[in-house]
C-alpha atoms as a PDB file:
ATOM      1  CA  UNK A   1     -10.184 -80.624 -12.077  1.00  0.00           C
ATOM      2  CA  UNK A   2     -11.943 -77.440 -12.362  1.00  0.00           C
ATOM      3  CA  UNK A   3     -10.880 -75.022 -15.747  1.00  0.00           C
ATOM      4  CA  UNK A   4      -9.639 -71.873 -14.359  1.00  0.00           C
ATOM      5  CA  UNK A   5     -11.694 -69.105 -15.459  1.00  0.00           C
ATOM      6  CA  UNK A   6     -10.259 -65.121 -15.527  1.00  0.00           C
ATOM      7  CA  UNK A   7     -12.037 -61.760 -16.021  1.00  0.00           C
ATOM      8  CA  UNK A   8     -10.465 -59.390 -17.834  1.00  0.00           C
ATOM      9  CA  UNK A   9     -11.259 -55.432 -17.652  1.00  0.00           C
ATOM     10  CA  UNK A  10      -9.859 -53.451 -19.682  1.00  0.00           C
ATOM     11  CA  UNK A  11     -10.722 -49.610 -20.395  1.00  0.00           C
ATOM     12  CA  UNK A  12     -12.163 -49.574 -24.058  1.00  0.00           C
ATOM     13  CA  UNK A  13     -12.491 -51.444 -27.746  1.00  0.00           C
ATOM     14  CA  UNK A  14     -12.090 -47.861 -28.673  1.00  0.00           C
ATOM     15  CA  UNK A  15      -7.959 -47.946 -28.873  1.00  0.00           C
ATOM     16  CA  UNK A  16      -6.035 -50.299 -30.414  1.00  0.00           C
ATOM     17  CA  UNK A  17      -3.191 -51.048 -27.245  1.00  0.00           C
ATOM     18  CA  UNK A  18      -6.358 -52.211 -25.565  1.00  0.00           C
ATOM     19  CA  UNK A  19      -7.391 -54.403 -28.351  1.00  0.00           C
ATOM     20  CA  UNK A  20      -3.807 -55.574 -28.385  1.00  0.00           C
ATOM     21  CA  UNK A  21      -4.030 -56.024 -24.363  1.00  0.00           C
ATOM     22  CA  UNK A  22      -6.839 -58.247 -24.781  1.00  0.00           C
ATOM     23  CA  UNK A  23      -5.612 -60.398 -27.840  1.00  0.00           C
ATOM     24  CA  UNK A  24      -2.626 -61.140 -25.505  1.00  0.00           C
ATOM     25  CA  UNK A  25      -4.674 -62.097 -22.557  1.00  0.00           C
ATOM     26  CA  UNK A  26      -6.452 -64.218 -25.106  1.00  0.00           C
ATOM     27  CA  UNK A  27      -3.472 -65.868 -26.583  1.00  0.00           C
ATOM     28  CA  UNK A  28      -1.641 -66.513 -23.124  1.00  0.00           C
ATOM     29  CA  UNK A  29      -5.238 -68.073 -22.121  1.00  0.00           C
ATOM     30  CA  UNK A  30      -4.964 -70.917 -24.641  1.00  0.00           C
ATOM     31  CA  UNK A  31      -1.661 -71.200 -24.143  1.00  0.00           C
ATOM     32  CA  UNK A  32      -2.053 -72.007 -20.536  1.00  0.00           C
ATOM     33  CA  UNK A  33      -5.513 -74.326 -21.141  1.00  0.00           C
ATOM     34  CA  UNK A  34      -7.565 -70.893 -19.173  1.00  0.00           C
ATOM     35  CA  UNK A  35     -10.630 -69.670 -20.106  1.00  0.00           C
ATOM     36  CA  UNK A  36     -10.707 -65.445 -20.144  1.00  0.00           C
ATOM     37  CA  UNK A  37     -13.631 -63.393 -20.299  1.00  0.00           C
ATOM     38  CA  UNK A  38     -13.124 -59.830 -21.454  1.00  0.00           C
ATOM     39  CA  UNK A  39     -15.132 -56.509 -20.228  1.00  0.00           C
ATOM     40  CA  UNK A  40     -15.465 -53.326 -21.622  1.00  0.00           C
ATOM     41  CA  UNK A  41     -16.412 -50.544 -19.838  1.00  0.00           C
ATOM     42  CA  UNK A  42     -16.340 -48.218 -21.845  1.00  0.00           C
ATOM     43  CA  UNK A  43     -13.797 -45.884 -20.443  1.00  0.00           C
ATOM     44  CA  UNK A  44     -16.610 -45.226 -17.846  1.00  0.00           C
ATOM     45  CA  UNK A  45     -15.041 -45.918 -14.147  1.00  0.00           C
ATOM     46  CA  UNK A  46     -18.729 -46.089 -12.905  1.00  0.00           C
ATOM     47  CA  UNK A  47     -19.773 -49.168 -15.452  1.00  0.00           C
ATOM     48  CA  UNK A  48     -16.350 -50.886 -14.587  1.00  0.00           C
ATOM     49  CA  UNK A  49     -16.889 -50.649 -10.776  1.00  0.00           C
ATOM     50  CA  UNK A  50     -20.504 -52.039 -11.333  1.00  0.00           C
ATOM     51  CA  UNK A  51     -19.485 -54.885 -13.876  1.00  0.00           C
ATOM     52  CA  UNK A  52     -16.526 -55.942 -11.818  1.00  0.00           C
ATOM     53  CA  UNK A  53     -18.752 -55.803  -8.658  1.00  0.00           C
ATOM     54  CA  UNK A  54     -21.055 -58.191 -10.372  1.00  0.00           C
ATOM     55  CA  UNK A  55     -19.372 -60.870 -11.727  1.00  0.00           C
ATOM     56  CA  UNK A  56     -17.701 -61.061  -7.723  1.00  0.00           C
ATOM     57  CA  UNK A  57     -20.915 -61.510  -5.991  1.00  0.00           C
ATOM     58  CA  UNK A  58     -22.227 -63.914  -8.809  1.00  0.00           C
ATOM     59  CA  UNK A  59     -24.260 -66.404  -6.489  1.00  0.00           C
ATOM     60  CA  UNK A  60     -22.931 -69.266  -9.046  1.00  0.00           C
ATOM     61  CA  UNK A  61     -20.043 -70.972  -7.787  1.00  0.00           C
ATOM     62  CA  UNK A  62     -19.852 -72.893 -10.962  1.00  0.00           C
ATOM     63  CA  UNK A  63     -19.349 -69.720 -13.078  1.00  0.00           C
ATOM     64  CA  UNK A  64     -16.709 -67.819 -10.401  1.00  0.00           C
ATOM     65  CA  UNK A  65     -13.846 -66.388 -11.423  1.00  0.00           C
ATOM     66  CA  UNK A  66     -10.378 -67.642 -10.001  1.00  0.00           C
ATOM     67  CA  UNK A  67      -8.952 -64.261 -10.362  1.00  0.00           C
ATOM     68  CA  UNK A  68      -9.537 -60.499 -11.865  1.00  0.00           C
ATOM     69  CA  UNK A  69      -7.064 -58.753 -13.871  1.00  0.00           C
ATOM     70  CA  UNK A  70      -8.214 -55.192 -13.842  1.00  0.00           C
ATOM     71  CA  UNK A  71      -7.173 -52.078 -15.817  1.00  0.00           C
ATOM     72  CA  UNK A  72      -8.225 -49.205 -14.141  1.00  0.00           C
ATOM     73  CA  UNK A  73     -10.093 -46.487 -16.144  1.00  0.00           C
ATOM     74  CA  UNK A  74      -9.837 -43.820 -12.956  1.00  0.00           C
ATOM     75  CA  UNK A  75      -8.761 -45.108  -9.504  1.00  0.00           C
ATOM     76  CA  UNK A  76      -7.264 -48.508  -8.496  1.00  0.00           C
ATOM     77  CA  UNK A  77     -10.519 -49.889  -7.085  1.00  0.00           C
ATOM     78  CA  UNK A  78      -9.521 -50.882  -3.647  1.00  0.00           C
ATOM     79  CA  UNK A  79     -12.518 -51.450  -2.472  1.00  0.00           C
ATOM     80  CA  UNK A  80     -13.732 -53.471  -5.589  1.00  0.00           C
ATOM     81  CA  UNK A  81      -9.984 -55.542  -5.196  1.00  0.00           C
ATOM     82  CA  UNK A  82     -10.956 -56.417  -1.074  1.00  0.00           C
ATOM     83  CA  UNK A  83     -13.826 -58.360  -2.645  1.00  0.00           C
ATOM     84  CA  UNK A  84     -12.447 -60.129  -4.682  1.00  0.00           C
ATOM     85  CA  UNK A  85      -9.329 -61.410  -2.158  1.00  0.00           C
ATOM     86  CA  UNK A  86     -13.016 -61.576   0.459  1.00  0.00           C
ATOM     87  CA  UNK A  87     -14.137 -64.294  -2.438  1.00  0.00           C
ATOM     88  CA  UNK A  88     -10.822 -65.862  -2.860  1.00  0.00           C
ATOM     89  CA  UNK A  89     -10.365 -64.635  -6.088  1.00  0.00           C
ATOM     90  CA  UNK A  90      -7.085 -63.284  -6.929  1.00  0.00           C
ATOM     91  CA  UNK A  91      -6.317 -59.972  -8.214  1.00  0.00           C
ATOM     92  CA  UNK A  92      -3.935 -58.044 -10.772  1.00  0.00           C
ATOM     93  CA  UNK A  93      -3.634 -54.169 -11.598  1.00  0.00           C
ATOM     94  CA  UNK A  94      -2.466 -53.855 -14.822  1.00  0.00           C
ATOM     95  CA  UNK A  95      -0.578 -50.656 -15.676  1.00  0.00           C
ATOM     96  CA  UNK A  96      -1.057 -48.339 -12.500  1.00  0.00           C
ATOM     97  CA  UNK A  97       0.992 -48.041  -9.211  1.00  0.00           C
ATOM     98  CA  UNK A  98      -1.014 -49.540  -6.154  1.00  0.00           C
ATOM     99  CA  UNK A  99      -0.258 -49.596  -2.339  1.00  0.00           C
ATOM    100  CA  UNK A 100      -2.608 -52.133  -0.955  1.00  0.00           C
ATOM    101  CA  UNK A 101      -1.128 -55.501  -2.430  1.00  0.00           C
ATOM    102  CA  UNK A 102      -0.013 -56.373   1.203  1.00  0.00           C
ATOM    103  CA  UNK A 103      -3.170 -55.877   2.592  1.00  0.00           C
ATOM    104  CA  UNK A 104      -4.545 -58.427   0.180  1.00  0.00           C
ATOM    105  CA  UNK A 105      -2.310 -60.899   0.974  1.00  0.00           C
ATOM    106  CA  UNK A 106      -3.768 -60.647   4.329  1.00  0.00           C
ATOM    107  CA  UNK A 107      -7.320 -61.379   3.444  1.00  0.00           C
ATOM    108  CA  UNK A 108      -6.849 -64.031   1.297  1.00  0.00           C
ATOM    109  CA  UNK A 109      -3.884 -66.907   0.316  1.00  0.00           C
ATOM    110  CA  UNK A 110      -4.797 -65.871  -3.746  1.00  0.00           C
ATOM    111  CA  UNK A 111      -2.479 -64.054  -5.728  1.00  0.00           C
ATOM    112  CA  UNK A 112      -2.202 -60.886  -5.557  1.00  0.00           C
ATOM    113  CA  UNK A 113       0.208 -58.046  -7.485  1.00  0.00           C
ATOM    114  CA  UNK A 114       0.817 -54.894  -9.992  1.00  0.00           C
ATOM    115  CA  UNK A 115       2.368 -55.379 -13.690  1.00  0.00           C
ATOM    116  CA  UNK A 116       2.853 -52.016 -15.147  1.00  0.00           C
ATOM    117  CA  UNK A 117       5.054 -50.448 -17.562  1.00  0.00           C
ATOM    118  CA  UNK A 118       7.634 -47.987 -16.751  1.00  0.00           C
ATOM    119  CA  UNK A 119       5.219 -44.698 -17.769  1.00  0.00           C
ATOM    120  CA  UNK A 120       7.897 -42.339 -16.912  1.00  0.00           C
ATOM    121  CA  UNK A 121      10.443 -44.137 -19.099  1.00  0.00           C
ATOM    122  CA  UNK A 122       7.953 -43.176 -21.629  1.00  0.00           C
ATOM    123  CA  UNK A 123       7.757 -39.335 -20.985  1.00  0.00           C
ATOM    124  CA  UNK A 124      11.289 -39.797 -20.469  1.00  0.00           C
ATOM    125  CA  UNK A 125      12.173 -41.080 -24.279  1.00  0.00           C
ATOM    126  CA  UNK A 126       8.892 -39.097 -25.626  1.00  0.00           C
ATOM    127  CA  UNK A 127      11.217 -35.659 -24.267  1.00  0.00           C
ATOM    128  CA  UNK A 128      14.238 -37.168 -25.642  1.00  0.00           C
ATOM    129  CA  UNK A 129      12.459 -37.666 -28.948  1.00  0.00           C
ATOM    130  CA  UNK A 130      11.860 -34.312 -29.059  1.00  0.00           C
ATOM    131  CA  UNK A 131      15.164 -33.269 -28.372  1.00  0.00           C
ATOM    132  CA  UNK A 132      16.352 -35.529 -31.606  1.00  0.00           C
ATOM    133  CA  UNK A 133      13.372 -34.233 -33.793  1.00  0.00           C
ATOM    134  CA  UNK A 134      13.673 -30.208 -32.745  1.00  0.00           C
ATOM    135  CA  UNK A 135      17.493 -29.346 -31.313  1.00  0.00           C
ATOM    136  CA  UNK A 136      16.645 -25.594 -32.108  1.00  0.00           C
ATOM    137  CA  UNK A 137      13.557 -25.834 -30.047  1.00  0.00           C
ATOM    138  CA  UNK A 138      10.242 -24.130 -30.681  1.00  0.00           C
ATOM    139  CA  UNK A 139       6.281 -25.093 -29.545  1.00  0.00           C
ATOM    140  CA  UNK A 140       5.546 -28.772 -29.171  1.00  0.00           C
ATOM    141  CA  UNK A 141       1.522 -29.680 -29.053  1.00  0.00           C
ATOM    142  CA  UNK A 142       1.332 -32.155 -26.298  1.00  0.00           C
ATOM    143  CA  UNK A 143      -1.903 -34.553 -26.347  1.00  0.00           C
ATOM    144  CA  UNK A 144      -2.086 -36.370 -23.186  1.00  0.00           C
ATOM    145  CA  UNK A 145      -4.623 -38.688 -21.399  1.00  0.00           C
ATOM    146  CA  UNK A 146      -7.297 -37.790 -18.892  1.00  0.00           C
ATOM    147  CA  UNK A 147      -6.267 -35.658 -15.994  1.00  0.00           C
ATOM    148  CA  UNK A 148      -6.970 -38.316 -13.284  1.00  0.00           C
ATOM    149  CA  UNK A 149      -4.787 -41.094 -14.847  1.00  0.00           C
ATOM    150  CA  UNK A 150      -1.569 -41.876 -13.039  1.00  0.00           C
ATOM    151  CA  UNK A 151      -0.399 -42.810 -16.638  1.00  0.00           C
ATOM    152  CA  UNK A 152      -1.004 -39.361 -17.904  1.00  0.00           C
ATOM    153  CA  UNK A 153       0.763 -37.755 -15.287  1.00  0.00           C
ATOM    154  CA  UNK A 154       4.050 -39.891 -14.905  1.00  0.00           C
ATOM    155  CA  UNK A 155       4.099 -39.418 -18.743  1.00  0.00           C
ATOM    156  CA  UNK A 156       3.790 -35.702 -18.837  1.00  0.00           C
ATOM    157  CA  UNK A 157       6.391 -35.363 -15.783  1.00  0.00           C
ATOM    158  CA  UNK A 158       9.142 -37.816 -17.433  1.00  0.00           C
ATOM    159  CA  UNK A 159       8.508 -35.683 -20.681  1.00  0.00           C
ATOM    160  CA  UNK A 160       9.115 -32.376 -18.949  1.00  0.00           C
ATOM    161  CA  UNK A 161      12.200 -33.803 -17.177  1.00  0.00           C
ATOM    162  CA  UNK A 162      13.917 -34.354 -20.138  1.00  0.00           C
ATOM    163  CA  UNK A 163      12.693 -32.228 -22.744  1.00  0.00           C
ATOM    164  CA  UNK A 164      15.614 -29.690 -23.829  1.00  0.00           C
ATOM    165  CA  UNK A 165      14.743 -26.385 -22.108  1.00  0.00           C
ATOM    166  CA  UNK A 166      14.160 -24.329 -25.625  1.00  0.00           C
ATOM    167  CA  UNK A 167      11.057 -26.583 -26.306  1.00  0.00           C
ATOM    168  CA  UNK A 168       7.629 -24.803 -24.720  1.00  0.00           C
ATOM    169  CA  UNK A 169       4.434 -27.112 -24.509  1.00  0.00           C
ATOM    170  CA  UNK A 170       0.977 -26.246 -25.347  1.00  0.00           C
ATOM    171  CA  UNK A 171      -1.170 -29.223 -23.477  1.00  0.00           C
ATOM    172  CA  UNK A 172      -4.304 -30.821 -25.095  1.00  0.00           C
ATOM    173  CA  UNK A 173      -6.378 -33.269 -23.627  1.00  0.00           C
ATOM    174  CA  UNK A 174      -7.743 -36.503 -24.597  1.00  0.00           C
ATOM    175  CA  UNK A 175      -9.210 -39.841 -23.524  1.00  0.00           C
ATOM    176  CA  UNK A 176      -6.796 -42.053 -25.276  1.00  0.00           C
ATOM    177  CA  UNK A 177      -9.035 -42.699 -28.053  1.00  0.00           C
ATOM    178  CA  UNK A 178      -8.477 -41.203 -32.161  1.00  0.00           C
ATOM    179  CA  UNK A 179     -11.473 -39.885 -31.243  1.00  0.00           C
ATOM    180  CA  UNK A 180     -10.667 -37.357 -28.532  1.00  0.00           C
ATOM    181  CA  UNK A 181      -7.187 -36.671 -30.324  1.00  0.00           C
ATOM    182  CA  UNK A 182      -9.338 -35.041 -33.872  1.00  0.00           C
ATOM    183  CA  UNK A 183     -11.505 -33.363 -31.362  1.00  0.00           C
ATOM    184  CA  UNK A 184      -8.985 -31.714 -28.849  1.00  0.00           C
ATOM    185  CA  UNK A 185      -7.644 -30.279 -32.212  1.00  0.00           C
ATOM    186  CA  UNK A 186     -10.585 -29.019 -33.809  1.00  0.00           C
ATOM    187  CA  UNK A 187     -11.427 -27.146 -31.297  1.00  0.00           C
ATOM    188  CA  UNK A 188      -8.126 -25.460 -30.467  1.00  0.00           C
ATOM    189  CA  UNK A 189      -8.418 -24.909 -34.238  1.00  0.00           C
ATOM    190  CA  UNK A 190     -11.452 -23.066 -33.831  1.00  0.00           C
ATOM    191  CA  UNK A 191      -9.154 -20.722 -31.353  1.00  0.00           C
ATOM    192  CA  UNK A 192      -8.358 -17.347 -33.641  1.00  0.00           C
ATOM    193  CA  UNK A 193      -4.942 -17.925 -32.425  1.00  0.00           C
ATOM    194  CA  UNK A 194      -4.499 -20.833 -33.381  1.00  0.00           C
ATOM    195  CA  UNK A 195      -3.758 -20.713 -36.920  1.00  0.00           C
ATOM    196  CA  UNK A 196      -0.518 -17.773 -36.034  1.00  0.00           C
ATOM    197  CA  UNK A 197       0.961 -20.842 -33.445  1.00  0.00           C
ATOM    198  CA  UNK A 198       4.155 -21.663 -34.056  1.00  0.00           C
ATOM    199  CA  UNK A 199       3.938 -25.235 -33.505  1.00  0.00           C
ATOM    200  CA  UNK A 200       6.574 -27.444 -34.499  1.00  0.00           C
ATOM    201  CA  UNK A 201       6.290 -31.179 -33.685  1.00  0.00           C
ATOM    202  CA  UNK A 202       3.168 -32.361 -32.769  1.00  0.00           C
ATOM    203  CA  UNK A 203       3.383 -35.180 -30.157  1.00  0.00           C
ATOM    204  CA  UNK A 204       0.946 -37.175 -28.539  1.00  0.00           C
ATOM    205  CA  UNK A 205       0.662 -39.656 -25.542  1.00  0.00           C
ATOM    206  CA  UNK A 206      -0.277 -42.448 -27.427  1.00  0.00           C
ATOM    207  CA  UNK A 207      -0.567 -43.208 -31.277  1.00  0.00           C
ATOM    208  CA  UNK A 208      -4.315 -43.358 -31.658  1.00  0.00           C
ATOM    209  CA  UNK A 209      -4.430 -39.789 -30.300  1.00  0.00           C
ATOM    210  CA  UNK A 210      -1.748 -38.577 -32.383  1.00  0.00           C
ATOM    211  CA  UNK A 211      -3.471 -40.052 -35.829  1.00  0.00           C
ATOM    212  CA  UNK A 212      -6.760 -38.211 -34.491  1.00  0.00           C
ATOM    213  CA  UNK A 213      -4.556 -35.121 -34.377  1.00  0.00           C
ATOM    214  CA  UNK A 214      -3.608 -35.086 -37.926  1.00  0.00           C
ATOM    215  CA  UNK A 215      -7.239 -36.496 -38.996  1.00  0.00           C
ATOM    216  CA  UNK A 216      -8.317 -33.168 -37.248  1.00  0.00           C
ATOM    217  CA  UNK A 217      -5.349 -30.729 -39.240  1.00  0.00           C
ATOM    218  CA  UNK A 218      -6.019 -32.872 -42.533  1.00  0.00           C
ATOM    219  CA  UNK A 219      -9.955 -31.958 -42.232  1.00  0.00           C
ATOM    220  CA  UNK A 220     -10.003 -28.803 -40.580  1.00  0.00           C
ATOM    221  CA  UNK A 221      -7.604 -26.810 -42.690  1.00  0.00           C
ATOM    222  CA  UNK A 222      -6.505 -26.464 -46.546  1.00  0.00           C
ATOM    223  CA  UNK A 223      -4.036 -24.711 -48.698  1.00  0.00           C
ATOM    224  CA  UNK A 224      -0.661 -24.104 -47.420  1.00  0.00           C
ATOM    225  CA  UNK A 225      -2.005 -23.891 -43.884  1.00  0.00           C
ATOM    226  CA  UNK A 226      -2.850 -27.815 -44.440  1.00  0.00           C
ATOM    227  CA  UNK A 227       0.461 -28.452 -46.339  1.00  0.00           C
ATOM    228  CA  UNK A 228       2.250 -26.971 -43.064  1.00  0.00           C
ATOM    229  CA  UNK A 229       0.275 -28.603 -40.477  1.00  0.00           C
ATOM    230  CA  UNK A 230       0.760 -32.170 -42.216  1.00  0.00           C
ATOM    231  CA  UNK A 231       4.041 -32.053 -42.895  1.00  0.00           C
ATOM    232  CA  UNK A 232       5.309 -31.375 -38.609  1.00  0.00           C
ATOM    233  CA  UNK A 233       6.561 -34.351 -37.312  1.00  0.00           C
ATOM    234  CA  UNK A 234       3.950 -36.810 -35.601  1.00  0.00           C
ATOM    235  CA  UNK A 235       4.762 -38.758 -32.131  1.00  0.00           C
ATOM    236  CA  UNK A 236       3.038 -41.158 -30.028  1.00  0.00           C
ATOM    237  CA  UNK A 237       3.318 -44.400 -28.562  1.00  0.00           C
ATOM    238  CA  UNK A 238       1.842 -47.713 -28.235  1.00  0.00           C
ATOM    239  CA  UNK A 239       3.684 -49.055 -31.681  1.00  0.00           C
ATOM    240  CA  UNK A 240       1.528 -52.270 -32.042  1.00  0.00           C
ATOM    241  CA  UNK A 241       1.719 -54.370 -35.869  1.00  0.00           C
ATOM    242  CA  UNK A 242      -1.323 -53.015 -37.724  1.00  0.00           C
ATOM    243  CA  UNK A 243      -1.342 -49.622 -36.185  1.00  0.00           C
ATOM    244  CA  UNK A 244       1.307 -47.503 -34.676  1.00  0.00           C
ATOM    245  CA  UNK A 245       4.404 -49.657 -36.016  1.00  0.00           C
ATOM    246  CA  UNK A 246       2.758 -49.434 -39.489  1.00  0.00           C
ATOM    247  CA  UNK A 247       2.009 -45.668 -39.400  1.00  0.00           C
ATOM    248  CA  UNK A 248       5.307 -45.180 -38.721  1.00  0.00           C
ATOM    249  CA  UNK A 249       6.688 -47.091 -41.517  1.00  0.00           C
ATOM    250  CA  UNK A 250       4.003 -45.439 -44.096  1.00  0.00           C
ATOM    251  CA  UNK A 251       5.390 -41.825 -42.575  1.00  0.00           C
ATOM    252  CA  UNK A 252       2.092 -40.831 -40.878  1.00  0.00           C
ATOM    253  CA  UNK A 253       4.272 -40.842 -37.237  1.00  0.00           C
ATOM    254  CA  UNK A 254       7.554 -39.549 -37.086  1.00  0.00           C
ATOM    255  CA  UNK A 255       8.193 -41.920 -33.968  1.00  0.00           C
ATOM    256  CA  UNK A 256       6.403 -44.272 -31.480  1.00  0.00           C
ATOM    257  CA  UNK A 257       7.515 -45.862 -27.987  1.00  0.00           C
ATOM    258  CA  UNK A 258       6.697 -49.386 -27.893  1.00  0.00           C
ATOM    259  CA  UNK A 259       4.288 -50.394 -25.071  1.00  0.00           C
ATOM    260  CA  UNK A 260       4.929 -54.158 -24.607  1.00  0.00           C
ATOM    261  CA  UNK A 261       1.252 -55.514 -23.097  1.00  0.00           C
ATOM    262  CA  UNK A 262       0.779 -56.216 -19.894  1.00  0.00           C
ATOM    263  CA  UNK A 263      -2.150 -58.403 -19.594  1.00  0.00           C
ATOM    264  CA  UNK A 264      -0.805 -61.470 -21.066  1.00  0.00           C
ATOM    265  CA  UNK A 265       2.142 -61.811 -18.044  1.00  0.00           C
ATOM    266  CA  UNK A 266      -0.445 -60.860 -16.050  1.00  0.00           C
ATOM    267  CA  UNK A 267      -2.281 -63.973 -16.790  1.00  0.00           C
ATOM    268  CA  UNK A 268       0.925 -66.299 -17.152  1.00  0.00           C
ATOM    269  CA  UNK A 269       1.969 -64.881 -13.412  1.00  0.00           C
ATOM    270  CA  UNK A 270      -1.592 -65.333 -11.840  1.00  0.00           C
ATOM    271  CA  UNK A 271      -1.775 -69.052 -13.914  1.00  0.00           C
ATOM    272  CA  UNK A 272       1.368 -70.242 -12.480  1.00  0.00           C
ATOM    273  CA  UNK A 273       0.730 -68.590  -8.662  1.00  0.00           C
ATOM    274  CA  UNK A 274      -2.592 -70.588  -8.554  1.00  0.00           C
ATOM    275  CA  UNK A 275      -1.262 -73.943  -9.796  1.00  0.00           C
ATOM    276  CA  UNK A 276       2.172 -73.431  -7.353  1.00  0.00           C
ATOM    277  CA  UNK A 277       0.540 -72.258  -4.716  1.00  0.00           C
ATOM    278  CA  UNK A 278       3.021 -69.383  -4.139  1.00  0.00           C
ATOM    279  CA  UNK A 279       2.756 -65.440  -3.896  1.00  0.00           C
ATOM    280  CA  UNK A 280       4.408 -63.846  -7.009  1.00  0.00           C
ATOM    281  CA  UNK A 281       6.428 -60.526  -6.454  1.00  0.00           C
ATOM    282  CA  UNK A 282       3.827 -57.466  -5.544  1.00  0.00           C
ATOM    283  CA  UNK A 283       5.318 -55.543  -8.859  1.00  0.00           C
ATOM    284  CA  UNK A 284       6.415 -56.499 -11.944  1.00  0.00           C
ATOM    285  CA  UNK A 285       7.560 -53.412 -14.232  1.00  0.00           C
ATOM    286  CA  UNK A 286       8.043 -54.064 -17.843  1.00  0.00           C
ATOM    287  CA  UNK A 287      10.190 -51.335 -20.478  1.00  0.00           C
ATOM    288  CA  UNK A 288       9.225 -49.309 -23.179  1.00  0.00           C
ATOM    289  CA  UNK A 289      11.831 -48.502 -25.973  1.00  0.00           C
ATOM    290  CA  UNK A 290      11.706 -45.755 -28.408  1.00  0.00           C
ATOM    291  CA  UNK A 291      10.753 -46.980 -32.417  1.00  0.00           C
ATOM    292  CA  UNK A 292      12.980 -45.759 -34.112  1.00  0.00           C
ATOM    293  CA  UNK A 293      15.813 -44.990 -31.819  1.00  0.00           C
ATOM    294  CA  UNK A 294      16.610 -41.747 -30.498  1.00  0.00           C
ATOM    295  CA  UNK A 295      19.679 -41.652 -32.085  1.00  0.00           C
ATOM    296  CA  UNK A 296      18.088 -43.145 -35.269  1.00  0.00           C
ATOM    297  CA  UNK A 297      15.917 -39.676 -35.440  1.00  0.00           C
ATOM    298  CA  UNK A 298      18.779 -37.336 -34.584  1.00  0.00           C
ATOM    299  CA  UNK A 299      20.867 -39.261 -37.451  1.00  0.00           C
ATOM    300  CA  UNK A 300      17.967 -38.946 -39.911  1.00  0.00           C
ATOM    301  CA  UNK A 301      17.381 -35.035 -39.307  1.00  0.00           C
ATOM    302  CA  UNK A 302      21.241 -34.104 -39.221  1.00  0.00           C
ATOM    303  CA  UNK A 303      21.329 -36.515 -43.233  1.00  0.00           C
ATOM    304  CA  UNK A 304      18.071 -34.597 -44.217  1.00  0.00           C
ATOM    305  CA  UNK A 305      19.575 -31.071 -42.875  1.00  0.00           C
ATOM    306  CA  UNK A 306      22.756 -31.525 -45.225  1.00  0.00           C
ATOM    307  CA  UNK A 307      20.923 -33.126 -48.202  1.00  0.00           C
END
C-alpha cells in the first residue's frame, strides 16, 4: 500500500506558533506512519498560492499529495482548495473561518474541513486580562496582526467587547513576527508625542510581537524613560515551551493565552478520514485559555497593591 504523503503550508519560520504548528504536524506524522512536507511562504500570499498551485498539478503521480493542510497567509484560497478536491486530494484550513467546505464535498469523495481556534475567545480573555492587570483604566498599546487577517480582526473585536470601558486603545500594526512588533514601536517612538503617552499595559496579539515591543522600548529609549517603559506590563499569546510560556515565567510577559496547534488534529482528522473512508465534521474549533488565569492576575495585583 501506498505511504500517504501531506503538504503542509504554513505562513512563516519567522514566529515561533508556526514553528510549533509544524513540529506538531511532524510529530502526529510519525505517529500515524505519514510522510509531511512543510512550505514556507514566507508570509507572502502570492508565493503560497504559486507553491500550493504547484505541488497540485505535479505531473508525478508517484510524488502526489493525498491531501493539503493549508494556513492561509491572506484569503482562504478557494480557488487553489477546488484543485485540489479536482485532483482528489483532500483539503484542511487551519485557523480561518471558510464557507465552501460543502462545495468540496461535491467535487470530490476526499476529506474536506476547517480546524481553527476560537480567535474571539482570545480577544475575549486578552480584554479580560486587561481588566485584571489595569481596573483603574488608562491607555493600552494594542499590537495586532495584518489588517486582512480574519484572525486579527475577531481578536481585536473580542478584545473591545470585553475590555472595561475606562481602558482607551492606541492600535499598532504588525505581521506576527518579533520583527514587525520592534518596528511598529520604533517608529511610533520616533512620534514627538510619543514619549508624553500615557501608556499603561502594553499588549500584543501574539507573544513574538509583544517581545519585539519591548526589544524596541529596551533599545530605543534610556534613563527613566527606559526604566518606565520596561517595567508596564507585557501581554500576548501563543504561550508555547521555549518561548511565550518561558517569558512569562522569567517576567518578560505579564500574561499569555495559550494557542493549542492546530495542524497536528488536522493531520490525525484527515489520516483517519482517508483510511475510514468517511467525511469528518466541516469545523472543528479548539479553546484558548488564559496563562496565568484571569483571576490569578487580579489576585497578584490586589497582593502587590497592599504589600
Amino acid at each position: 500500500m501506498k505511504k500517504l504523503r501531506f503538504l503542509v503550508s504554513l505562513l512563516t519560520k519567522a514566529n515561533h506558533y508556526q514553528k510549533q504548528q509544524e513540529a506538531a504536524a511532524r510529530q502526529a506524522a510519525a505517529h500515524l506512519g505519514v510522510d509531511v512536507e512543510v512550505l514556507d511562504p514566507g508570509n507572502d500570499a502570492i508565493t503560497q498560492s504559486e507553491q500550493l498551485l504547484n505541488a497540485i498539478q505535479s505531473p508525478s503521480h508517484e510524488s502526489r499529495f493525498d491531501g493539503i493542510l493549508c494556513y492561509p497567509v491572506g484569503t482562504t484560497l478557494v480557488q487553489v482548495a477546488r484543485q485540489a478536491a479536482a485532483m482528489g486530494m483532500g483539503w484542511a484550513i487551519l485557523n480561518r473561518e471558510c464557507d465552501y467546505i460543502a462545495e468540496l464535498c461535491k467535487i470530490s469523495p476526499a476529506p474536506f474541513f476547517s480546524i481553527t481556534t476560537n480567535n474571539a475567545e482570545i480577544g475575549h480573555i486578552q480584554g479580560r486580562q486587561i481588566g485584571a492587570l489595569r481596573p483603574e483604566g488608562g491607555l493600552v498599546l494594542h499590537l495586532i496582526g495584518p489588517s486582512v487577517s480574519s484572525i486579527a480582526q475577531l481578536r481585536s473585536t473580542g478584545m473591545q467587547a470585553t475590555k472595561p470601558a475606562n481602558i482607551q486603545i492606541r492600535t499598532l500594526a504588525g505581521d506576527w513576527s518579533e520583527q514587525s512588533g520592534y518596528k511598529a514601536v520604533t517608529r511610533w517612538l520616533q512620534l514627538k508625542t510619543s514619549g508624553d503617552t500615557p501608556v499603561t499595559l502594553v499588549a500584543a496579539q501574539n507573544d513574538d510581537m509583544a517581545m519585539g515591543a519591548r526589544r524596541a522600548f529596551e533599545d530605543q529609549t534610556s534613563g527613566a524613560q527606559r526604566e518606565r517603559w520596561t517595567n508596564l506590563p507585557y501581554t500576548g499569546c501563543d504561550c508555547w515551551p521555549g518561548a511565550g510560556r518561558e517569558w512569562v515565567l522569567k517576567g518578560l510577559l505579564t500574561a499569555s493565552i495559550t494557542n493549542p496547534s492546530t495542524a497536528g488534529l488536522a493531520l490525525e482528522i484527515m489520516v483517519q478520514a482517508i483510511r475510514t473512508n468517511t467525511q469528518p465534521a466541516e469545523r472543528t474549533m479548539v479553546e484558548p485559555a488564559s496563562h496565568p488565569s484571569v483571576e490569578t492576575l487580579a489576585g497578584t495585583l490586589t497582593q502587590t497593591g497592599a504589600s
